[in-house]
N, C-alpha and C. Protein backbone atom coordinates (compact mmCIF):
# COMPACT_ATOMS: atom_id res chain seq x y z
N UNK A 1 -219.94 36.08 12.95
CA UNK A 1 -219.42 37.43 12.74
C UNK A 1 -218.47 37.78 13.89
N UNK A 2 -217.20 38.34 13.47
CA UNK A 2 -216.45 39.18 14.33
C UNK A 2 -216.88 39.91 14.92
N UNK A 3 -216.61 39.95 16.82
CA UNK A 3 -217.22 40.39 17.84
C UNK A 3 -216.08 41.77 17.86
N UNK A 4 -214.87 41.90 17.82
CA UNK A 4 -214.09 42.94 17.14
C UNK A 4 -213.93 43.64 15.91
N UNK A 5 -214.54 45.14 15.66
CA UNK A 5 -214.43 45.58 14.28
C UNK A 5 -213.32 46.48 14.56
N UNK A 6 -211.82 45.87 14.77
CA UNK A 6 -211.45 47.13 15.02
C UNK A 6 -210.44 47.15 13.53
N UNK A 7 -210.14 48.15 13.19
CA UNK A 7 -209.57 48.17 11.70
C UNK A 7 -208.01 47.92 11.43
N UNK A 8 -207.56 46.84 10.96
CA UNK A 8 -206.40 47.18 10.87
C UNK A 8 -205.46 47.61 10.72
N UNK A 9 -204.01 47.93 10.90
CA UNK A 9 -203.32 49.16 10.50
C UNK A 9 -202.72 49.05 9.27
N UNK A 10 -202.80 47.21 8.97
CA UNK A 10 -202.36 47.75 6.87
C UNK A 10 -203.28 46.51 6.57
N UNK A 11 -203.13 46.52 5.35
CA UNK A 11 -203.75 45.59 4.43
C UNK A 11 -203.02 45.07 3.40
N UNK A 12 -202.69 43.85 3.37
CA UNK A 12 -202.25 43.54 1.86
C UNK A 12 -203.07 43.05 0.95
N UNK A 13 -203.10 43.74 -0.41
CA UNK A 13 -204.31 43.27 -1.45
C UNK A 13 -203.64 42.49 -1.91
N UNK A 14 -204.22 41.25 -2.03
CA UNK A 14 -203.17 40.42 -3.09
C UNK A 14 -204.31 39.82 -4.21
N UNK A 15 -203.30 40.22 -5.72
CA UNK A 15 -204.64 40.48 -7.32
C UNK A 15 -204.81 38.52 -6.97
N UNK A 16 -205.75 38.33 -7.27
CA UNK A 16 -206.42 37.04 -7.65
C UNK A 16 -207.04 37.16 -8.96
N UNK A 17 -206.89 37.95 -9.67
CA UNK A 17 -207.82 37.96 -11.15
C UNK A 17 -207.28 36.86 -12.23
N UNK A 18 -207.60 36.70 -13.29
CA UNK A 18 -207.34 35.54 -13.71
C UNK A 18 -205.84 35.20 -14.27
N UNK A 19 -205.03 36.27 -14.63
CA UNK A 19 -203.68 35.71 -14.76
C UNK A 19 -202.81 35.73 -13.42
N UNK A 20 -203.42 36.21 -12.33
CA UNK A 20 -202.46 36.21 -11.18
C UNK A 20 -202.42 35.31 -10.70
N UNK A 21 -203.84 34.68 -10.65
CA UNK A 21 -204.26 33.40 -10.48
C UNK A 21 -203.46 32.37 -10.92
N UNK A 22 -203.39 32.13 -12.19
CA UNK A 22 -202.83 31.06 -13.17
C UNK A 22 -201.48 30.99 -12.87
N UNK A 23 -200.70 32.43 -12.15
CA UNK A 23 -199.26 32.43 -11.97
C UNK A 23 -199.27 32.03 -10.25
N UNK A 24 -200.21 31.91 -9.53
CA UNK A 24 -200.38 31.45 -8.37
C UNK A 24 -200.52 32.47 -7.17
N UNK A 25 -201.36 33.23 -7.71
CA UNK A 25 -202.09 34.44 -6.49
C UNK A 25 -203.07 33.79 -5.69
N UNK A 26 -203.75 32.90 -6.17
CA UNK A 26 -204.49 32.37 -5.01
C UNK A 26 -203.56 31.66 -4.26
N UNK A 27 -203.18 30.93 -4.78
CA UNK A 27 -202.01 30.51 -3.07
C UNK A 27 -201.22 31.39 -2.44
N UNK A 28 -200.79 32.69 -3.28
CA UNK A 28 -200.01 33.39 -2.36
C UNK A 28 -200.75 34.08 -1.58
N UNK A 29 -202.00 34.06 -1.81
CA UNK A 29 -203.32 34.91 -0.91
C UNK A 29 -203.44 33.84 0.40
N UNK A 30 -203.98 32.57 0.21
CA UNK A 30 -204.27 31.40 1.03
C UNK A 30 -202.88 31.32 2.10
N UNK A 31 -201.45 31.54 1.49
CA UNK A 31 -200.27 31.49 2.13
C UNK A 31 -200.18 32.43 3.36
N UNK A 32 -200.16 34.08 2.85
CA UNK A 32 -200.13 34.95 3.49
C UNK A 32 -201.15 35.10 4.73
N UNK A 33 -202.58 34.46 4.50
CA UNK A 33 -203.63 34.57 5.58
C UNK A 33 -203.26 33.74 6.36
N UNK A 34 -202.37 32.65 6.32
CA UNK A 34 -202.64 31.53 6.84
C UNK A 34 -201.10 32.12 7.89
N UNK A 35 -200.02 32.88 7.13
CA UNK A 35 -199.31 33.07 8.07
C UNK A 35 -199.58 34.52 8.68
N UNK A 36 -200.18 35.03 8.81
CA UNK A 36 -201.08 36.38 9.68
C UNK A 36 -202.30 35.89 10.77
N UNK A 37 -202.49 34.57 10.23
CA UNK A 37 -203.28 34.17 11.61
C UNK A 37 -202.31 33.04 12.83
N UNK A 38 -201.28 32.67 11.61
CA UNK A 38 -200.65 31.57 12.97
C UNK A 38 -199.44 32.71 13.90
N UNK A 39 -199.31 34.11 13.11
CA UNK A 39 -198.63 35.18 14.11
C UNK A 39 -199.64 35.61 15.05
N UNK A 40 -200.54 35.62 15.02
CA UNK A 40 -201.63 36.40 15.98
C UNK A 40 -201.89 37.57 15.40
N UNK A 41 -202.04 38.02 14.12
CA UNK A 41 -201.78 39.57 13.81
C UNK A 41 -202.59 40.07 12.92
N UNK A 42 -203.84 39.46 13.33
CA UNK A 42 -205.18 39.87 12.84
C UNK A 42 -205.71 41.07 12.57
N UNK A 43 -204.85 42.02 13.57
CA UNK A 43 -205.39 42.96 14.33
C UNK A 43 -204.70 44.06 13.29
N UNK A 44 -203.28 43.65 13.57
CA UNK A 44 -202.48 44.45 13.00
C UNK A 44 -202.09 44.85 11.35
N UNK A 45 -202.67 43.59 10.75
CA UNK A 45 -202.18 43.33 9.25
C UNK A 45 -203.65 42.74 8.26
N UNK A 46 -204.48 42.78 7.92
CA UNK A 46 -205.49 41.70 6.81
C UNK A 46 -204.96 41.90 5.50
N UNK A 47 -205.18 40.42 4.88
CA UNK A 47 -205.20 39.87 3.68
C UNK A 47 -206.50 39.58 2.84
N UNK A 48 -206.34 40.49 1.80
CA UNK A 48 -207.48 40.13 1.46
C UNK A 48 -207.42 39.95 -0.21
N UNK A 49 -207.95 39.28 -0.79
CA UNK A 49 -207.66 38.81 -2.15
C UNK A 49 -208.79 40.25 -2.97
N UNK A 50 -208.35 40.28 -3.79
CA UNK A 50 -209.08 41.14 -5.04
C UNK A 50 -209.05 40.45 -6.88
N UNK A 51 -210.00 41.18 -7.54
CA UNK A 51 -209.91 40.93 -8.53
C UNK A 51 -208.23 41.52 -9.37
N UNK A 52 -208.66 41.49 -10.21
CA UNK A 52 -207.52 42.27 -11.69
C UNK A 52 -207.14 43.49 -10.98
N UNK A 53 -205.86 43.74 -10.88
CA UNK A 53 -205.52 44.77 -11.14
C UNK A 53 -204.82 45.82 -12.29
N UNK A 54 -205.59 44.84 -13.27
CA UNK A 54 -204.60 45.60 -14.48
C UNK A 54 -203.14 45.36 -14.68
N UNK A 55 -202.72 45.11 -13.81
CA UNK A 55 -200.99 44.96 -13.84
C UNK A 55 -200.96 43.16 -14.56
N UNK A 56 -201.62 43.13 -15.25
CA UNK A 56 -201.47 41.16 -16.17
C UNK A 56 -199.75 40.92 -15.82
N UNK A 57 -199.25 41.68 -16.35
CA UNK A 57 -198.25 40.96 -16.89
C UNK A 57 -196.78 41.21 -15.67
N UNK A 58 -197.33 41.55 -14.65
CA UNK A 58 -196.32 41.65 -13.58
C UNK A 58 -196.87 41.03 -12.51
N UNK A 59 -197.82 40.28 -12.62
CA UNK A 59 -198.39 39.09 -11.35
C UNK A 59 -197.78 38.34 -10.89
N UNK A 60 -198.04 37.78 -9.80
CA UNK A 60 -198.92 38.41 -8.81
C UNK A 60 -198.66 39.96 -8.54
N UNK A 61 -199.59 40.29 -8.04
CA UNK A 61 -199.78 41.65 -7.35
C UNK A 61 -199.85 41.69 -6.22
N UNK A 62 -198.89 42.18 -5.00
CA UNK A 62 -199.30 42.58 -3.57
C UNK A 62 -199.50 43.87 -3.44
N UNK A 63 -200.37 44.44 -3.21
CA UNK A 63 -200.73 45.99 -2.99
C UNK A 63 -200.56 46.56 -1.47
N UNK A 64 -199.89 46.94 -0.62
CA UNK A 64 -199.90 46.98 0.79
C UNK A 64 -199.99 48.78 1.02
N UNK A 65 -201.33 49.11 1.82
CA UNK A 65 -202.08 49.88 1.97
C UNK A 65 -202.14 50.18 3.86
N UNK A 66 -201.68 51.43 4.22
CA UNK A 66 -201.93 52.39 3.48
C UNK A 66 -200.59 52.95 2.66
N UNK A 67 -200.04 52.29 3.18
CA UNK A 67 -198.30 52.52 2.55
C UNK A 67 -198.06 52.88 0.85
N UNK A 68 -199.27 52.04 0.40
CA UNK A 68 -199.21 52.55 -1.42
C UNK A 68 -197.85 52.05 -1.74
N UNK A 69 -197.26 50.49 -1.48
CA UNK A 69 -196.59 49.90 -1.75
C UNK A 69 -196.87 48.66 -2.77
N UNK A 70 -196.22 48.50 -3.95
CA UNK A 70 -197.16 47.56 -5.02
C UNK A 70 -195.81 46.67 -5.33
N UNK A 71 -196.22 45.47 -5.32
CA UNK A 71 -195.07 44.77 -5.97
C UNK A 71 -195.44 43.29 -6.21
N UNK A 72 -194.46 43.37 -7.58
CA UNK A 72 -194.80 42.74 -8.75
C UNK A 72 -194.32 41.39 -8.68
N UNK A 73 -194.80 40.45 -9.38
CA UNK A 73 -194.01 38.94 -9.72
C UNK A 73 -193.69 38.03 -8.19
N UNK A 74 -195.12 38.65 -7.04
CA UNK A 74 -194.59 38.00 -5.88
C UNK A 74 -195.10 36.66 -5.85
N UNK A 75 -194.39 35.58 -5.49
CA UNK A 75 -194.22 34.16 -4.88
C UNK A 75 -194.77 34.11 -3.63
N UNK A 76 -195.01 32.80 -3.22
CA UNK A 76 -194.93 32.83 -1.71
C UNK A 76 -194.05 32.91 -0.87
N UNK A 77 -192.83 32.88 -1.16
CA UNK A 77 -191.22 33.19 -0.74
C UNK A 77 -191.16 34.36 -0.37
N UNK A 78 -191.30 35.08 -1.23
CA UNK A 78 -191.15 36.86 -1.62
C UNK A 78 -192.46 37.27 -0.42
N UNK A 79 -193.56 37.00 -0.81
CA UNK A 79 -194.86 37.23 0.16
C UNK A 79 -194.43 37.42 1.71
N UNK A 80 -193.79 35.94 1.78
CA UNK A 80 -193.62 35.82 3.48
C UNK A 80 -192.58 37.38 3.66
N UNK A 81 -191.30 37.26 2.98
CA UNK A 81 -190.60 37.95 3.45
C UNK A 81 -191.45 39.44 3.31
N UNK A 82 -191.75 39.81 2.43
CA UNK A 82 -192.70 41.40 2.22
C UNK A 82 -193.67 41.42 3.83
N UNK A 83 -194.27 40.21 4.41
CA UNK A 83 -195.08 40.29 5.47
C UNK A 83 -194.04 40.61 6.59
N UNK A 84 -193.31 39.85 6.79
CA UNK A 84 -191.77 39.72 7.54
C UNK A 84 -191.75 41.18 7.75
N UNK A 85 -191.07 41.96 6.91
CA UNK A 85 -190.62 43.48 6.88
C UNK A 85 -191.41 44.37 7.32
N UNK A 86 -192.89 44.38 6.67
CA UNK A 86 -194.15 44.80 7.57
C UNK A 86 -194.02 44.74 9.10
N UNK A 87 -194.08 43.80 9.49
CA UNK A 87 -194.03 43.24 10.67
C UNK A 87 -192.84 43.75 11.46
N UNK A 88 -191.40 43.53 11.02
CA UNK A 88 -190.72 44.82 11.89
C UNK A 88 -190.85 45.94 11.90
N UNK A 89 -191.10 46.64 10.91
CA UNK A 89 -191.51 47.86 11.05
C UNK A 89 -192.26 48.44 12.17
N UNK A 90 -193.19 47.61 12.42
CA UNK A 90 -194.28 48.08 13.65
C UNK A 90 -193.99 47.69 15.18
């Protein structure tokens, strides 16, 4: 268990339910964690996979919270850069 609970300042949900999946949300989930831990930016950003979001037919889904930013048909291309932009921002 994490010896730090401190909360991060966004979150990206990314849908893993079963068509986001099939269009490749689990890798864009596995992608995104994997580049939020080789930035150091644990702190600042988590990834965390979810079920369905209802949105089937515009999957993947990145949901980025608290911002209430949703967007549709993301890749791992698209992912990095959406993390990218996050990331200057702050």
């Amino acid at each position: 268990m994490s010896k730090d609970l401190r909360a991060p300042e966004c979150v990206l949900y990314v849908c893993c339910g079963g068509k986001c999946k099939k269009r490749g949300g689990k890798e864009l989930y596995r992608s995104l964690k994997s580049e939020v831990k080789s930035r150091k930016q644990k702190h600042a950003v988590q990834v965390i996979k979810t079920g369905c979001t209802d949105r089937c037919k515009h999957g993947p889904i990145v949901a980025l919270m608290p911002q209430n930013e949703w967007h549709q048909n993301v890749d791992q291309h698209r992912g990095r850069h959406i993390l990218h932009d996050l990331l200057e921002r702050k």
